[in-house]
C-alpha atoms as a PDB file:
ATOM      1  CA  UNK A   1      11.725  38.275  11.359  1.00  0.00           C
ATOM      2  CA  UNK A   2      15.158  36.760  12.034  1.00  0.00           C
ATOM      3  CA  UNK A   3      13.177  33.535  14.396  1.00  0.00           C
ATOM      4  CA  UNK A   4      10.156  33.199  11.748  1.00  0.00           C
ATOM      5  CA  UNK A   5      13.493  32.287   9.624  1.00  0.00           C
ATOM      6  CA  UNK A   6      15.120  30.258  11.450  1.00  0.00           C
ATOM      7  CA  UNK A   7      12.108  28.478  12.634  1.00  0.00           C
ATOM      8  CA  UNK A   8      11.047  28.229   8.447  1.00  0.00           C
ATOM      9  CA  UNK A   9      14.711  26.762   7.828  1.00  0.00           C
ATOM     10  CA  UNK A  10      14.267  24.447  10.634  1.00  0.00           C
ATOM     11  CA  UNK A  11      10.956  23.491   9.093  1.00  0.00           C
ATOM     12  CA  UNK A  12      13.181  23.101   5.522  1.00  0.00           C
ATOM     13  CA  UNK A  13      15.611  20.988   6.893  1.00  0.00           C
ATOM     14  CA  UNK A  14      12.900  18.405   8.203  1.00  0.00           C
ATOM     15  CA  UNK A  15      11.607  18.995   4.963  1.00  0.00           C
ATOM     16  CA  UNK A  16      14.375  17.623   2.784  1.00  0.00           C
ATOM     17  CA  UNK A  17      14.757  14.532   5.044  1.00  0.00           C
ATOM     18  CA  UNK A  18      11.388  13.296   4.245  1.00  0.00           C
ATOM     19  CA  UNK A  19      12.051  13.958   0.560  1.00  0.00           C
ATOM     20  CA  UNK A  20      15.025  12.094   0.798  1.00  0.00           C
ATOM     21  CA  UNK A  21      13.572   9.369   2.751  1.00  0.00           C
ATOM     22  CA  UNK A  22      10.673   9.486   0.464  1.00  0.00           C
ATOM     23  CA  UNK A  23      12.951   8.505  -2.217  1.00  0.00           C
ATOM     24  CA  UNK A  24      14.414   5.583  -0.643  1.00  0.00           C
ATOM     25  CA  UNK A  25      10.566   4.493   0.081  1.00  0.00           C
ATOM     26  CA  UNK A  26       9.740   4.743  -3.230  1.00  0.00           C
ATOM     27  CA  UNK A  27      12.852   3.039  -4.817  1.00  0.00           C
ATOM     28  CA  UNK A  28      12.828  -0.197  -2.530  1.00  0.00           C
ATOM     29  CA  UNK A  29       9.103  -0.464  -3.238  1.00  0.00           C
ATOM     30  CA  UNK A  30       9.898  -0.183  -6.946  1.00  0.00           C
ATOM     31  CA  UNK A  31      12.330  -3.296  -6.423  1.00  0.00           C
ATOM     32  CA  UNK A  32       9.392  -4.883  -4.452  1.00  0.00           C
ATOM     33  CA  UNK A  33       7.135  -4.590  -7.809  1.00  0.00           C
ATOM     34  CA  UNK A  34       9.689  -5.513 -10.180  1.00  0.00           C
ATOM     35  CA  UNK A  35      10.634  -8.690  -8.213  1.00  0.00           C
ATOM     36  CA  UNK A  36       7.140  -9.434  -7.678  1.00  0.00           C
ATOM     37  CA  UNK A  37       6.444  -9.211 -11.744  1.00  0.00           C
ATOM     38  CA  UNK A  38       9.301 -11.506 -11.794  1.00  0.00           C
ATOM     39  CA  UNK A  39       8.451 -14.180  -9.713  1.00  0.00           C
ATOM     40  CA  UNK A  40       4.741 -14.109 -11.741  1.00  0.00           C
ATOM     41  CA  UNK A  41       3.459 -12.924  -8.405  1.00  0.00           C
ATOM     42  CA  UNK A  42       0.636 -10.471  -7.949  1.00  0.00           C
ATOM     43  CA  UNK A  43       1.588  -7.429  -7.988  1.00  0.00           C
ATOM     44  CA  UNK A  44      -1.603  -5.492  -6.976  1.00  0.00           C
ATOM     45  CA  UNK A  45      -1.281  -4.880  -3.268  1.00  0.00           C
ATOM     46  CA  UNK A  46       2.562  -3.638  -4.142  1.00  0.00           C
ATOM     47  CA  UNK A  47       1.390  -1.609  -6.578  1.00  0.00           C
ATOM     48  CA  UNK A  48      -1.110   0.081  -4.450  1.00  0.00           C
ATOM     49  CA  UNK A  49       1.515   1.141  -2.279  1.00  0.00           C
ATOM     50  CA  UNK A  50       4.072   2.567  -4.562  1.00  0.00           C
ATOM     51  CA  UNK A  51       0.941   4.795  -5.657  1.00  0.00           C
ATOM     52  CA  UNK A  52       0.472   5.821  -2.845  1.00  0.00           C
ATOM     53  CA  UNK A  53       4.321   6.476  -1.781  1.00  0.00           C
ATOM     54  CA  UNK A  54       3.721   8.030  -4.928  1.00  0.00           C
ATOM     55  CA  UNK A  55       1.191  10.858  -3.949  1.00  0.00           C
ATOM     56  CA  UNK A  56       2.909  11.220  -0.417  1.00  0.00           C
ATOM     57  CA  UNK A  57       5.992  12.174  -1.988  1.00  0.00           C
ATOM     58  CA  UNK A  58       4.603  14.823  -4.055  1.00  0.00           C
ATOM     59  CA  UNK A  59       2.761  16.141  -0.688  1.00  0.00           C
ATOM     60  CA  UNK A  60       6.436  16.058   0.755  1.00  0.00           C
ATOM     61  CA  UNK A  61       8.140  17.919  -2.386  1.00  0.00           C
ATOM     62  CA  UNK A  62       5.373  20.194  -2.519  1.00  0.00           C
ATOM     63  CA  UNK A  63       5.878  21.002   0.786  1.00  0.00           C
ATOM     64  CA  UNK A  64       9.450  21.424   1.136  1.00  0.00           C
ATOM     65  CA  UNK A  65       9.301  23.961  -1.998  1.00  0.00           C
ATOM     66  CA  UNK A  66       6.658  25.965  -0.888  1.00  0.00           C
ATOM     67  CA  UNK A  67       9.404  26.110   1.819  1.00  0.00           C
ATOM     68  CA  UNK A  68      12.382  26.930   0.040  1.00  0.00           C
ATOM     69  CA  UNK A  69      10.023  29.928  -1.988  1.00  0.00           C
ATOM     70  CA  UNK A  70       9.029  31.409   1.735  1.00  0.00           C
ATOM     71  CA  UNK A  71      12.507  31.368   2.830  1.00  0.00           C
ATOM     72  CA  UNK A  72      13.958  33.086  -0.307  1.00  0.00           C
ATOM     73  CA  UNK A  73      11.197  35.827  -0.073  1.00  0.00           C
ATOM     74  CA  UNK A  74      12.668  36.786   3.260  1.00  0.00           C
END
């Protein structure tokens, strides 16, 4: 019990660095769009990216709660 634990707060820990890192993905390719829509540039290929950023991130929060819910039932 006490290494299917640790190994699941090991897991966590990885976990909340991709969140984080997620976030700083998904706020630089924010700035991306918005400077794009500034210039008058297209904006679709930027776009398409942030969405997908997007969808990865809520793989990646999903993933680090269904974590954090595992490691509290213990």
């Amino acid at each position: 019990m006490l290494v299917e634990h640790l190994v699941k707060a090991e897991r966590l820990v990885k976990a909340e660095r991709h969140v984080a890192l997620g976030e700083e993905h998904l706020e630089r390719q924010r700035r991306v769009v918005a400077e794009r829509q500034r210039q008058g540039l297209d904006t679709n290929e930027a776009v398409d990216l942030l969405m997908r950023f997007e969808r990865l991130q809520t793989m990646h929060v999903a993933g680090r709660d269904r974590l954090r819910a595992e490691l509290g039932a213990l």
